[in-house]
N, C-alpha and C. Protein backbone atom coordinates (compact mmCIF):
# COMPACT_ATOMS: atom_id res chain seq x y z
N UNK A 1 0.73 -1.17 0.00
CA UNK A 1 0.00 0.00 0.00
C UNK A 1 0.79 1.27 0.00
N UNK A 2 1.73 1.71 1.37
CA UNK A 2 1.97 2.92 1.31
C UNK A 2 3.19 2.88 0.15
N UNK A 3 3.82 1.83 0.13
CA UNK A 3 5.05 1.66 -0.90
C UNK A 3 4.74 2.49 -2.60
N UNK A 4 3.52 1.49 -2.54
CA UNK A 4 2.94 1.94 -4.19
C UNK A 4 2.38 3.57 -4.13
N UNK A 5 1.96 3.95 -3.18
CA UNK A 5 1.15 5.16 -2.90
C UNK A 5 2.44 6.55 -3.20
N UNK A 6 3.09 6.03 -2.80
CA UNK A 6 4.53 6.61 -2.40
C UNK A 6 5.34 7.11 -4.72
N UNK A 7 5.19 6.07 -4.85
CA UNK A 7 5.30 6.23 -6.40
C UNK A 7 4.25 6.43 -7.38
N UNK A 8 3.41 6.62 -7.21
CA UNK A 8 2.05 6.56 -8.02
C UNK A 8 2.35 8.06 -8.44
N UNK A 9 2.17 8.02 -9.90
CA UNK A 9 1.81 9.71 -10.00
C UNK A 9 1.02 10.60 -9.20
N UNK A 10 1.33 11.89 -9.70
CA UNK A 10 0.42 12.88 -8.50
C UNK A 10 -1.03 12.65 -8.83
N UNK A 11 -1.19 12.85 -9.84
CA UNK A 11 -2.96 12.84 -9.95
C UNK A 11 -3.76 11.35 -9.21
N UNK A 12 -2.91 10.20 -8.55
CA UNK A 12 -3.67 9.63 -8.20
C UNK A 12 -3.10 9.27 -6.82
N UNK A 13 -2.86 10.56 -6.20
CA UNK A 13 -2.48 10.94 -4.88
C UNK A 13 -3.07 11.63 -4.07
N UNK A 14 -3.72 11.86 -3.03
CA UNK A 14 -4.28 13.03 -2.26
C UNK A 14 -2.94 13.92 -1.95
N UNK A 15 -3.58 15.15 -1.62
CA UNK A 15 -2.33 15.99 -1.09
C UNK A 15 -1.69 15.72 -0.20
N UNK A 16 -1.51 14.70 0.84
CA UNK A 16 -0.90 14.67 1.86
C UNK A 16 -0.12 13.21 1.07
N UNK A 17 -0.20 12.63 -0.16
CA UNK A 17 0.56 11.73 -0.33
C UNK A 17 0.37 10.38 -0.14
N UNK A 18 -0.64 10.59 1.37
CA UNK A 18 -0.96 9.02 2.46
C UNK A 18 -2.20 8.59 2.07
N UNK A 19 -3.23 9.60 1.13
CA UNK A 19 -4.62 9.36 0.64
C UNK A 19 -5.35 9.30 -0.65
N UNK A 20 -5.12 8.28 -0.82
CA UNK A 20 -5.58 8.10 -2.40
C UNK A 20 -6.84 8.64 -2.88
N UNK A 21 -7.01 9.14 -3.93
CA UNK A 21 -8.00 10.17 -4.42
C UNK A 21 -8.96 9.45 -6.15
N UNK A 22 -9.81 9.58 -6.21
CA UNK A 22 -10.35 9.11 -7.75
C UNK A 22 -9.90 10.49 -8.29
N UNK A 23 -9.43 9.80 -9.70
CA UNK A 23 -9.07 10.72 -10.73
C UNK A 23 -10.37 11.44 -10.86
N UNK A 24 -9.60 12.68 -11.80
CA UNK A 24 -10.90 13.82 -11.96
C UNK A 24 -11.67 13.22 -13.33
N UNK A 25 -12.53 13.74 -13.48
CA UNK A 25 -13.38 13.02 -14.71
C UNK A 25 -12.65 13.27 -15.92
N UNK A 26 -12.08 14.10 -16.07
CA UNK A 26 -11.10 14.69 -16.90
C UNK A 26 -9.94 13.86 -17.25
N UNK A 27 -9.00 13.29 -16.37
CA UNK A 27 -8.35 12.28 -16.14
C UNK A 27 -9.11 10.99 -16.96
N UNK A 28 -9.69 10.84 -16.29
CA UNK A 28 -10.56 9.37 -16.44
C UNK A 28 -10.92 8.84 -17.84
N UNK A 29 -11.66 10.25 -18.33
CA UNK A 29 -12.39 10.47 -19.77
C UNK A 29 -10.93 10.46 -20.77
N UNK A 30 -9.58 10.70 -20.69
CA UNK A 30 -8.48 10.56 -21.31
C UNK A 30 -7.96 8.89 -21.09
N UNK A 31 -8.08 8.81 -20.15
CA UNK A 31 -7.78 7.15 -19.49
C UNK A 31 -8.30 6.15 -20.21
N UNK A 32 -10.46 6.15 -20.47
CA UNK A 32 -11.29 5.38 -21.23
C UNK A 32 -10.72 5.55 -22.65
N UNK A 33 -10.26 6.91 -23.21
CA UNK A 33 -10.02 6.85 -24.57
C UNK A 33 -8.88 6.66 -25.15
N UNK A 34 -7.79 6.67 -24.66
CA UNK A 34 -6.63 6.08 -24.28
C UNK A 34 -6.39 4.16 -24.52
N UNK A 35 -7.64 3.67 -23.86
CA UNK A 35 -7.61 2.21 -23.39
C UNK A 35 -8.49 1.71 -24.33
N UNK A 36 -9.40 2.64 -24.92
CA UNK A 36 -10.49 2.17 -26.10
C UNK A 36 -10.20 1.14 -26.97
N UNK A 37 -11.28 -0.28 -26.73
CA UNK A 37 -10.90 -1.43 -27.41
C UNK A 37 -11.26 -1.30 -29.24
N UNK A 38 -12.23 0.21 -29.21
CA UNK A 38 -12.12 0.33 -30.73
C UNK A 38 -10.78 1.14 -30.95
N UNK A 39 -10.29 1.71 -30.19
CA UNK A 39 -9.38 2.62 -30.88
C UNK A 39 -7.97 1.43 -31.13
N UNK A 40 -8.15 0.59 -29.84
CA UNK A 40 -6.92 -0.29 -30.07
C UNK A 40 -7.03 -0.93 -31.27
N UNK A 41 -8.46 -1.37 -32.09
CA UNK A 41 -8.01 -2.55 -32.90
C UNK A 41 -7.83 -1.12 -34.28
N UNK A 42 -8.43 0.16 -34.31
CA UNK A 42 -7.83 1.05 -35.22
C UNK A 42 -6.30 1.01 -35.57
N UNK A 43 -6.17 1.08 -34.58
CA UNK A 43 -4.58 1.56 -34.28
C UNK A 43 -4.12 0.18 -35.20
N UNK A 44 -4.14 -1.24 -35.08
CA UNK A 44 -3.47 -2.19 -35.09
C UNK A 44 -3.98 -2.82 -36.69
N UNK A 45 -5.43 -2.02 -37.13
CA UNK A 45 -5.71 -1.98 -38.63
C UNK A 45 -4.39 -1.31 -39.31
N UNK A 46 -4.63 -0.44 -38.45
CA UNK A 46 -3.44 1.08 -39.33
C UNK A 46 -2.41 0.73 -39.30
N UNK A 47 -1.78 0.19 -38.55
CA UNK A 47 -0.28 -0.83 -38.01
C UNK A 47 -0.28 -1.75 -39.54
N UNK A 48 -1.26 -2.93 -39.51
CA UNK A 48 -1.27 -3.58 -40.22
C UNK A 48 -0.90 -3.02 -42.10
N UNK A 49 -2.05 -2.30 -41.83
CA UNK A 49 -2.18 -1.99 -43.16
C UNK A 49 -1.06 -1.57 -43.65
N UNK A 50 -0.23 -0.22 -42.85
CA UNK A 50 1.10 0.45 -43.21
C UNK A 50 1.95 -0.50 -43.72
N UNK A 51 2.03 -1.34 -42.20
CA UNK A 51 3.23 -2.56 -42.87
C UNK A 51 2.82 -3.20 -44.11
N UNK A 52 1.89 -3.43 -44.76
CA UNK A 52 1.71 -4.36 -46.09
C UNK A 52 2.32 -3.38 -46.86
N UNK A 53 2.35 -2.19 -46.49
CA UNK A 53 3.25 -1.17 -48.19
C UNK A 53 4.16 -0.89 -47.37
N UNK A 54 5.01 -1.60 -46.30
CA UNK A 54 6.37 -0.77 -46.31
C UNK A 54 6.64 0.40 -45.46
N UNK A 55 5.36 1.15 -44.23
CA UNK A 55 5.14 2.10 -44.21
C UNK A 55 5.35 1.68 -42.56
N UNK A 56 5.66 2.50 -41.84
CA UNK A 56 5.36 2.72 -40.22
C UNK A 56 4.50 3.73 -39.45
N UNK A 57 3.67 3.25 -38.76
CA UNK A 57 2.70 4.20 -38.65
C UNK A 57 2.99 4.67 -37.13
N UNK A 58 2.81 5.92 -36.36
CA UNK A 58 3.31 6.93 -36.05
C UNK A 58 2.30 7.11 -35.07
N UNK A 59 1.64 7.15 -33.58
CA UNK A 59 0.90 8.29 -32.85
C UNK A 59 1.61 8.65 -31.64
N UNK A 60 1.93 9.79 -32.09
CA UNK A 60 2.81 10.77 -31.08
C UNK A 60 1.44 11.30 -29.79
N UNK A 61 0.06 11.53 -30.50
CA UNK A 61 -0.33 11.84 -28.98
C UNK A 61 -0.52 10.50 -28.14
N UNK A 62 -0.43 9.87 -28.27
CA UNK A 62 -0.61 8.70 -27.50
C UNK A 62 0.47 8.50 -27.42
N UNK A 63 1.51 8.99 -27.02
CA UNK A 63 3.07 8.45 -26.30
C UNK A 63 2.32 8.99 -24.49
N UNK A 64 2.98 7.44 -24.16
CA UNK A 64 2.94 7.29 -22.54
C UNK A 64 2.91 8.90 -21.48
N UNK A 65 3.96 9.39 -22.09
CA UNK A 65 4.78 10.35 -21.10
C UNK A 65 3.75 11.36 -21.33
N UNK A 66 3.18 11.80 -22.58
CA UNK A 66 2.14 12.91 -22.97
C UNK A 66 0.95 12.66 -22.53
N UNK A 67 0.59 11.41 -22.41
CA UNK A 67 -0.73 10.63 -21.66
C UNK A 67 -1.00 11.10 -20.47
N UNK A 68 0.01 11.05 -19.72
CA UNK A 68 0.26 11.04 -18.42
C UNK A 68 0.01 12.50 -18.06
N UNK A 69 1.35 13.22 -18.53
CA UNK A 69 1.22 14.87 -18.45
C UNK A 69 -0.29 15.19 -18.33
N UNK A 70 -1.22 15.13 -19.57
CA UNK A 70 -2.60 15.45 -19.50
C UNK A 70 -3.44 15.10 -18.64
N UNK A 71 -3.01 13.86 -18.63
CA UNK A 71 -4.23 13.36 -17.09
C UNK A 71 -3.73 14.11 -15.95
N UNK A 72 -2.68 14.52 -15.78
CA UNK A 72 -2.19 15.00 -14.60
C UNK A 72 -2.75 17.17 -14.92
N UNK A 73 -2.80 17.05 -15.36
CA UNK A 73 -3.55 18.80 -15.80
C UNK A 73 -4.69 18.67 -15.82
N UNK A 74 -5.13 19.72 -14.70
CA UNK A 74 -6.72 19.93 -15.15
C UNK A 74 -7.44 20.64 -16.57
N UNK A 75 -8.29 19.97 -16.78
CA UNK A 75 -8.88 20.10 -18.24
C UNK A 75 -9.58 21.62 -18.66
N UNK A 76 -9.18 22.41 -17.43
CA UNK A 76 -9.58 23.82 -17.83
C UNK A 76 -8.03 24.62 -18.34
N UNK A 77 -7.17 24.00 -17.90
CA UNK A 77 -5.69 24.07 -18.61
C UNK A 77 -4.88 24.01 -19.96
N UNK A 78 -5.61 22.90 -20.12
CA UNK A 78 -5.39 22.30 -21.64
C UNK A 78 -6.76 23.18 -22.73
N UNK A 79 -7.92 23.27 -21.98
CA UNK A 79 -9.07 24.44 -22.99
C UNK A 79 -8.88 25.38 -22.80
N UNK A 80 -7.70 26.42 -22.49
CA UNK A 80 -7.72 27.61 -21.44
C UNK A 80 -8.45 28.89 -21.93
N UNK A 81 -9.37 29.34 -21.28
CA UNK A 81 -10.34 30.32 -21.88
C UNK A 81 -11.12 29.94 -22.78
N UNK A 82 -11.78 28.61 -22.36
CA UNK A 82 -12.62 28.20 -23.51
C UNK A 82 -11.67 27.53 -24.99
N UNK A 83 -10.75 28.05 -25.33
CA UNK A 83 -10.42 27.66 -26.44
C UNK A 83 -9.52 26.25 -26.19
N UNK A 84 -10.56 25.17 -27.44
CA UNK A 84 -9.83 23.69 -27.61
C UNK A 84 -8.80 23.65 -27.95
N UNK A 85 -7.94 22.67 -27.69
CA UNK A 85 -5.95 22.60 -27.69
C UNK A 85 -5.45 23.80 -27.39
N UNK A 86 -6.04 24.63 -26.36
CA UNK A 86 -5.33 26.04 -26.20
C UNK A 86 -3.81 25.53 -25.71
N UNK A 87 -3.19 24.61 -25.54
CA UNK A 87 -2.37 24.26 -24.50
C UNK A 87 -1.25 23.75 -25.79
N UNK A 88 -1.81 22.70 -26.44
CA UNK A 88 -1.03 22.76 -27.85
C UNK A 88 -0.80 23.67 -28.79
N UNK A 89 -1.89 24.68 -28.71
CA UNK A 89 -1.23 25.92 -29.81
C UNK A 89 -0.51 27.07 -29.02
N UNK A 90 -0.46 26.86 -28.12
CA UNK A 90 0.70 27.82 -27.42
C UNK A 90 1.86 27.04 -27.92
N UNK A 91 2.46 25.63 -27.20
CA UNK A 91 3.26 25.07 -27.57
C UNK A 91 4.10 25.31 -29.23
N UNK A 92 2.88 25.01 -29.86
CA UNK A 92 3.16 25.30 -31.15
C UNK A 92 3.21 26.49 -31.56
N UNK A 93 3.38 27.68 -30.85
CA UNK A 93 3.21 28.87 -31.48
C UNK A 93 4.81 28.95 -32.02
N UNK A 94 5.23 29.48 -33.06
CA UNK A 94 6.44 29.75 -33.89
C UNK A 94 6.79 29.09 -34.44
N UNK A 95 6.40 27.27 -34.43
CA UNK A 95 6.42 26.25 -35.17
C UNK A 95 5.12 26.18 -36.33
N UNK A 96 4.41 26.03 -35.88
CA UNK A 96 2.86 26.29 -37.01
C UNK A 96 2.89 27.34 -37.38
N UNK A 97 2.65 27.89 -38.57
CA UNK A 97 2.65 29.11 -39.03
C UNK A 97 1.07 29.42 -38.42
N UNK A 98 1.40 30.50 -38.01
CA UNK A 98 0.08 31.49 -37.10
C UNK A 98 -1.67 31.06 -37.80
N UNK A 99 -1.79 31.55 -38.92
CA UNK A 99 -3.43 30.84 -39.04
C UNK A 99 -3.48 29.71 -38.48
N UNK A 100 -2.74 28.82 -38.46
CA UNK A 100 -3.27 27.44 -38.57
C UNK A 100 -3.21 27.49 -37.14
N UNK A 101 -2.28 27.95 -36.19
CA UNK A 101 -2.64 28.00 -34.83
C UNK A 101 -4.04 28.96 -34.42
N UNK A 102 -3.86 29.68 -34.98
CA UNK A 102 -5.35 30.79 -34.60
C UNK A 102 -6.56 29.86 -35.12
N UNK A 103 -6.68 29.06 -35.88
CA UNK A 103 -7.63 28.21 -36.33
C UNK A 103 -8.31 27.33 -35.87
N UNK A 104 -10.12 27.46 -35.70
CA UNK A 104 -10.95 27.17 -34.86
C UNK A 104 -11.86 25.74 -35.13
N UNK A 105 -11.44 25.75 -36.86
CA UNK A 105 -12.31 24.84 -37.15
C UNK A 105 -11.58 23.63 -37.81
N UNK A 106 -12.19 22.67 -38.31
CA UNK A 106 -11.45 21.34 -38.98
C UNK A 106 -11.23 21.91 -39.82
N UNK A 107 -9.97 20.78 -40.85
CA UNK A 107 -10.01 20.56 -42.15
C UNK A 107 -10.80 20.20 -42.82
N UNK A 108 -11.44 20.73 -43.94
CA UNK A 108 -12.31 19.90 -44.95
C UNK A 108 -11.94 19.42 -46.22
N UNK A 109 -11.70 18.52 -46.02
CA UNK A 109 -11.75 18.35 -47.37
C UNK A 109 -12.42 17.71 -48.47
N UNK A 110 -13.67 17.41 -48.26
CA UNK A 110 -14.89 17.62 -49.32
C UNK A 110 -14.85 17.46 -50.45
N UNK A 111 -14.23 18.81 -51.30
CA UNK A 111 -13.88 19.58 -52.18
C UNK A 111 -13.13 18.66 -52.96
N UNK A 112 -11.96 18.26 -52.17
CA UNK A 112 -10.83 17.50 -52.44
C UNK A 112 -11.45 15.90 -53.10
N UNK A 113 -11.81 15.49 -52.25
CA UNK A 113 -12.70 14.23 -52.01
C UNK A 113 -13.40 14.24 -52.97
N UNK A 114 -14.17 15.30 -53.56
CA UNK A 114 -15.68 15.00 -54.52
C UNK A 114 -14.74 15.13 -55.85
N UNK A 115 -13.53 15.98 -55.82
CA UNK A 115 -12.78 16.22 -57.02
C UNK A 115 -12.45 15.04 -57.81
N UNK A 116 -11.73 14.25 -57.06
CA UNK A 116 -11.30 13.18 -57.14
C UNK A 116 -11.63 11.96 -57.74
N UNK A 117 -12.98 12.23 -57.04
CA UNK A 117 -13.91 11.04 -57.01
C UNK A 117 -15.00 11.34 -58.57
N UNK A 118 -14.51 12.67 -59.11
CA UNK A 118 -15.45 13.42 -60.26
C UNK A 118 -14.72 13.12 -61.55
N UNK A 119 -13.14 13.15 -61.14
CA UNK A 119 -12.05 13.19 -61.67
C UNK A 119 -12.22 11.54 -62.47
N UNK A 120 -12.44 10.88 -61.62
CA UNK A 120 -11.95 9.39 -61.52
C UNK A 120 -13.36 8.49 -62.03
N UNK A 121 -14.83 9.21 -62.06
CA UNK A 121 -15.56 8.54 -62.03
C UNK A 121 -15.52 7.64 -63.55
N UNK A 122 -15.23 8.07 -64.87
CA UNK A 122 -15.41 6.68 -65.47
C UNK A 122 -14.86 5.46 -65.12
N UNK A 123 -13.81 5.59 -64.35
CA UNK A 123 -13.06 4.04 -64.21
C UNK A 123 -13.69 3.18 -62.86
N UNK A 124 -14.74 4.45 -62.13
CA UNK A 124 -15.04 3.65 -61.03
C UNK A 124 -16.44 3.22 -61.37
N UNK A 125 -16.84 3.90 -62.31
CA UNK A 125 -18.24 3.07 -63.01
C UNK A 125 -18.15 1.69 -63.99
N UNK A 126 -16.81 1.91 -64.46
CA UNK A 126 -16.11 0.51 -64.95
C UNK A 126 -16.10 -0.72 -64.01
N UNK A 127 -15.43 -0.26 -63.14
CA UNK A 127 -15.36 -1.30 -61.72
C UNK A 127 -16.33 -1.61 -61.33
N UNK A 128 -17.01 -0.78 -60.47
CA UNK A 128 -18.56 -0.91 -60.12
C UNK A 128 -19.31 -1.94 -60.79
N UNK A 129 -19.91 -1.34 -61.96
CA UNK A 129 -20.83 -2.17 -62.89
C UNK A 129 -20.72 -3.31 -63.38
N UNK A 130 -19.42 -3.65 -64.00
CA UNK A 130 -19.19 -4.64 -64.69
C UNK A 130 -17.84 -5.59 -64.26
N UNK A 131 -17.47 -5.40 -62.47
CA UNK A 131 -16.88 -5.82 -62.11
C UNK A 131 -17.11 -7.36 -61.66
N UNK A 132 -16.13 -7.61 -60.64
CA UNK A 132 -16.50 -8.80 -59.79
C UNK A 132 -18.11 -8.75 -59.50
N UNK A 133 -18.26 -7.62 -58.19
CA UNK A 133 -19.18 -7.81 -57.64
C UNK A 133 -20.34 -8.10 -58.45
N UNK A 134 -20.61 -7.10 -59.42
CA UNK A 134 -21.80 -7.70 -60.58
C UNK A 134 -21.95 -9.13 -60.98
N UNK A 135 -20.78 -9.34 -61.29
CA UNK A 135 -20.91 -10.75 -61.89
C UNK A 135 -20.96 -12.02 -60.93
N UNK A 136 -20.68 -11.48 -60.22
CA UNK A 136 -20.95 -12.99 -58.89
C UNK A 136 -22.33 -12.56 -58.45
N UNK A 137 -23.42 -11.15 -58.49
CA UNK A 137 -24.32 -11.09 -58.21
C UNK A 137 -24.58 -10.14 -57.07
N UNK A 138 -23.26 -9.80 -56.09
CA UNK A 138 -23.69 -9.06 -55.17
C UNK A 138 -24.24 -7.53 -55.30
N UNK A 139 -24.34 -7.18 -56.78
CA UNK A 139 -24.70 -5.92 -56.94
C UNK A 139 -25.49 -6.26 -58.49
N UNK A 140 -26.92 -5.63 -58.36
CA UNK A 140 -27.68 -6.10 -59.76
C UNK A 140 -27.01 -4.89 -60.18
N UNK A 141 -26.77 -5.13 -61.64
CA UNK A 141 -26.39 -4.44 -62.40
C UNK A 141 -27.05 -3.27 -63.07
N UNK A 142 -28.29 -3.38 -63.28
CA UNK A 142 -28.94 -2.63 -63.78
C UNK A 142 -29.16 -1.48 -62.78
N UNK A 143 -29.70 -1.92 -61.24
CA UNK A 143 -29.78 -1.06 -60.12
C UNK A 143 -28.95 -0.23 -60.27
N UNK A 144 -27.38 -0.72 -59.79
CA UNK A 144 -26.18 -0.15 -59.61
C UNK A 144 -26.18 0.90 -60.32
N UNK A 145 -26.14 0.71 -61.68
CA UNK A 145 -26.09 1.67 -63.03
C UNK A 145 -27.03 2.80 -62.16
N UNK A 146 -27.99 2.60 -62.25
CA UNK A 146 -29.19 3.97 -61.70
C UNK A 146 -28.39 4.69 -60.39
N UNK A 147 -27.81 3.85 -59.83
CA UNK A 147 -27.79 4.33 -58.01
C UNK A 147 -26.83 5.02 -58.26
N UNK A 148 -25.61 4.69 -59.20
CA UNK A 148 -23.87 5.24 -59.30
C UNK A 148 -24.30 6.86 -60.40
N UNK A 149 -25.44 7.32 -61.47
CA UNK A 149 -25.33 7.94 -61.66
C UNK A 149 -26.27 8.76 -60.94
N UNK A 150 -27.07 8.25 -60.05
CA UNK A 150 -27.23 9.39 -59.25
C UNK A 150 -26.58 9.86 -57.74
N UNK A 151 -25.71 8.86 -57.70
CA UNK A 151 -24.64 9.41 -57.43
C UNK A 151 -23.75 10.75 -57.78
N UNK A 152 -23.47 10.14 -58.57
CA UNK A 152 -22.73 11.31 -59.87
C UNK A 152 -23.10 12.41 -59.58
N UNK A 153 -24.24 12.57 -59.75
CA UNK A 153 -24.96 13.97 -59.77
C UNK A 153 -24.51 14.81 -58.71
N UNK A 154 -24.75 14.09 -57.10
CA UNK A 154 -24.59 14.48 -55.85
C UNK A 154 -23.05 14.96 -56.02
N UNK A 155 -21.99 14.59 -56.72
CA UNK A 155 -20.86 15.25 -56.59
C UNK A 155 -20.53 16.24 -56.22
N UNK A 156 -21.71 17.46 -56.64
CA UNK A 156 -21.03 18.55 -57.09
C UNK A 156 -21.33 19.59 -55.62
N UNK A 157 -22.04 18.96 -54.62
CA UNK A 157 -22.92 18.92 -53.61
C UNK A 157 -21.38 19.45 -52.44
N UNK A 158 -22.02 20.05 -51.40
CA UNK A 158 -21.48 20.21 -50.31
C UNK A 158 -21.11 19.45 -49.41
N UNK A 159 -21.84 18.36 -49.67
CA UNK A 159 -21.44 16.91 -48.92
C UNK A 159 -20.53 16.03 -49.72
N UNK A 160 -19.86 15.02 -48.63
CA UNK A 160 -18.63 14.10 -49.13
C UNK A 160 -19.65 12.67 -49.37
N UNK A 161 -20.93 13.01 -48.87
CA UNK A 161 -22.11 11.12 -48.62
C UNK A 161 -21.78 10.54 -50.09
N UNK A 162 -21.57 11.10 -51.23
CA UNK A 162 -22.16 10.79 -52.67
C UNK A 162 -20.59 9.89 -52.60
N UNK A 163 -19.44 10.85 -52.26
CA UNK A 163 -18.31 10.17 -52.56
C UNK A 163 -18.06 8.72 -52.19
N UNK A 164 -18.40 8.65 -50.51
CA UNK A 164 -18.09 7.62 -49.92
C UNK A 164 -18.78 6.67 -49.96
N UNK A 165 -20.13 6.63 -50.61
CA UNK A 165 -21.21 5.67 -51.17
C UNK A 165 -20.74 5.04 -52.16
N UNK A 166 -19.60 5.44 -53.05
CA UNK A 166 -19.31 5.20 -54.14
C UNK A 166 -17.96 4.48 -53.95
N UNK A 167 -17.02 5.04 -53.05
CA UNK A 167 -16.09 4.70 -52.27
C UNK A 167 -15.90 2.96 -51.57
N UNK A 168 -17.51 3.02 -51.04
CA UNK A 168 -18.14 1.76 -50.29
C UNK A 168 -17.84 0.64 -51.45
N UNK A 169 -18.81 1.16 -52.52
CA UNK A 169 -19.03 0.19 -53.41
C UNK A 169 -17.49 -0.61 -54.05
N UNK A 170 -16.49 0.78 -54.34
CA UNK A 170 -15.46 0.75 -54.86
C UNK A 170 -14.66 -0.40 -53.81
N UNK A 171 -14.36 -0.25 -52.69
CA UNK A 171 -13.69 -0.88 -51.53
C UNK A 171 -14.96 -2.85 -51.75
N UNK A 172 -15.85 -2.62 -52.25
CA UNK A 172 -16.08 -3.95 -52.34
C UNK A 172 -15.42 -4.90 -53.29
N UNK A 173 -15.61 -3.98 -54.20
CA UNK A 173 -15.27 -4.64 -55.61
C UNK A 173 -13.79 -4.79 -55.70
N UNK A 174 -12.74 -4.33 -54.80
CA UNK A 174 -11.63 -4.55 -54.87
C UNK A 174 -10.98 -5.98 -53.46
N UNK A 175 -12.16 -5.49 -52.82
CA UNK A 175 -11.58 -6.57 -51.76
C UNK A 175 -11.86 -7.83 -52.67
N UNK A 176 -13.36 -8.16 -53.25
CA UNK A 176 -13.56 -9.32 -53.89
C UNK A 176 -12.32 -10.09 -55.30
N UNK A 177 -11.85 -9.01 -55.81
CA UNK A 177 -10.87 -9.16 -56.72
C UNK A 177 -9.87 -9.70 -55.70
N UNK A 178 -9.34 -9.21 -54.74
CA UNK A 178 -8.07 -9.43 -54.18
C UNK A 178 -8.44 -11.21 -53.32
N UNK A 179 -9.66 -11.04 -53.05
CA UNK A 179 -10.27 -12.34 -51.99
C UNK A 179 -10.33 -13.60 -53.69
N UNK A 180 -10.86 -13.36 -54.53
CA UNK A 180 -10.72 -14.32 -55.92
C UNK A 180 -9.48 -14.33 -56.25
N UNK A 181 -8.69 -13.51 -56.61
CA UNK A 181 -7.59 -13.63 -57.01
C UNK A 181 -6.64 -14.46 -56.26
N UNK A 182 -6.87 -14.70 -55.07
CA UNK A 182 -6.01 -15.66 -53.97
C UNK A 182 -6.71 -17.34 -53.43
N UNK A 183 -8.07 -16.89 -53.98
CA UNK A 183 -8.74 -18.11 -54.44
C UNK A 183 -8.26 -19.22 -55.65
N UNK A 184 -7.71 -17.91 -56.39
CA UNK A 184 -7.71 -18.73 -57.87
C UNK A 184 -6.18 -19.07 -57.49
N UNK A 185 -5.54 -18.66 -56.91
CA UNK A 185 -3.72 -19.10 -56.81
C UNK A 185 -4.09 -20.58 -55.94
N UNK A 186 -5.15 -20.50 -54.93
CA UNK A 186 -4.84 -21.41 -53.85
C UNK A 186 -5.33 -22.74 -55.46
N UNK A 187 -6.57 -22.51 -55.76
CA UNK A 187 -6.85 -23.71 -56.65
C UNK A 187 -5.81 -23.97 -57.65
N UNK A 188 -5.36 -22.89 -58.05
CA UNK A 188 -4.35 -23.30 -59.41
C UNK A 188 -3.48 -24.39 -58.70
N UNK A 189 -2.84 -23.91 -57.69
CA UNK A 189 -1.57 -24.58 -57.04
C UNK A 189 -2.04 -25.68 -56.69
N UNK A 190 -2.82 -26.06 -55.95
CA UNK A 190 -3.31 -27.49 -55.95
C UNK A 190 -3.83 -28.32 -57.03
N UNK A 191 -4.26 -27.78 -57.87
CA UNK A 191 -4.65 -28.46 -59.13
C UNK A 191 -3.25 -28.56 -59.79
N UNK A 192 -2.22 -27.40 -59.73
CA UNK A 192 -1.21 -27.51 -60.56
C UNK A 192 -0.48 -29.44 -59.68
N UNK A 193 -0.30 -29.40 -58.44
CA UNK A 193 0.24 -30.52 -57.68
C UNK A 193 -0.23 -31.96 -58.27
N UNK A 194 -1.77 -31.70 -58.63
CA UNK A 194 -2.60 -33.02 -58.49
C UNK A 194 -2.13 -33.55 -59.51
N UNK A 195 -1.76 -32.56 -61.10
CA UNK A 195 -1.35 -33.41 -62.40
C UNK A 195 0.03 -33.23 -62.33
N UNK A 196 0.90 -33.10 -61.10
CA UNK A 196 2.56 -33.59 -61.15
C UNK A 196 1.97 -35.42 -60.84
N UNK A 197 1.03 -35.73 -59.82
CA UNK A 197 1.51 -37.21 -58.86
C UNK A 197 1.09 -37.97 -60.25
């Protein structure tokens, strides 16, 4: 007891050292999201995925020591005067060029997203329609056709929904190629074995 009490960070110390205290909700609410069993298997998608191209993937706010720091600050510290990451854009002040620290709102990129996706659409109506998925059935063809150009339309729209609907479809039709394509190696190779014996 007093041994561990004695080393325990401050935030889960009373002031006298000898009286253990519940973290502040503040604490806690960093602690749950921190420990999050969705964020863990994110993290270990993103892990995964990087490594298949070669890539290492990177979260600096989630280093231990920065974890800690925050839980140990009260959360009117880190918002100071109301303003969110006030505590990181100080930090960052002379490193970030100034808008982007004075800056209140997200990135959007939408714009970017619908471009892209406007840019790109004959080849993803290629895929789509007359891909795998069509032809094994998981997408009627004729539907699709209707749904993808009114899709289309929505492009030009303030919303990213049209993109990532299309996106959805796109991410099917490629997993199924990649899931057949390793189908057809596993059969080749065993069929290739059966006419060596």
């Amino acid at each position: 007891g007093a041994r561990l009490t004695k080393h325990a960070r401050p935030w889960r110390r009373g002031t006298s050292g000898s009286t253990p205290v519940r973290a502040t909700a503040h604490a806690r609410s960093l602690y749950e999201q921190a420990r999050s069993g969705y964020h863990a298997l994110c993290m270990e998608w993103n892990n995964k995925v990087a490594a298949a191209h070669g890539l290492e993937m990177a979260f600096p706010f989630l280093d231990r020591d920065l974890v800690g720091l925050l839980m140990g600050l009260p959360g009117e510290a880190q918002t100071w005067h109301g303003v969110p990451k006030a505590l990181l854009r100080e930090a960052m002040r002379g490193i970030l060029p100034d808008p982007i620290v004075r800056r209140t709102w997200k990135a959007d990129f939408t714009g970017l997203v619908n471009e892209g996706m406007e840019r790109d659409f004959p080849l993803v109506v290629r895929a789509v329609c007359d891909g795998t998925a069509a032809q094994l059935g998981y997408l009627d063809r004729t539907a699709i056709r209707e749904d993808v150009e009114r899709v289309h339309a929505n492009l030009r729209g303030a919303g990213a929904a049209a993109a990532w609907k299309l996106s959805d479809a796109l991410g099917l039709e490629f997993w199924l190629q990649a899931f057949r394509a390793k189908e057809t190696s596993v059969t080749g190779t065993a069929e290739h074995r059966g006419g060596q014996r």
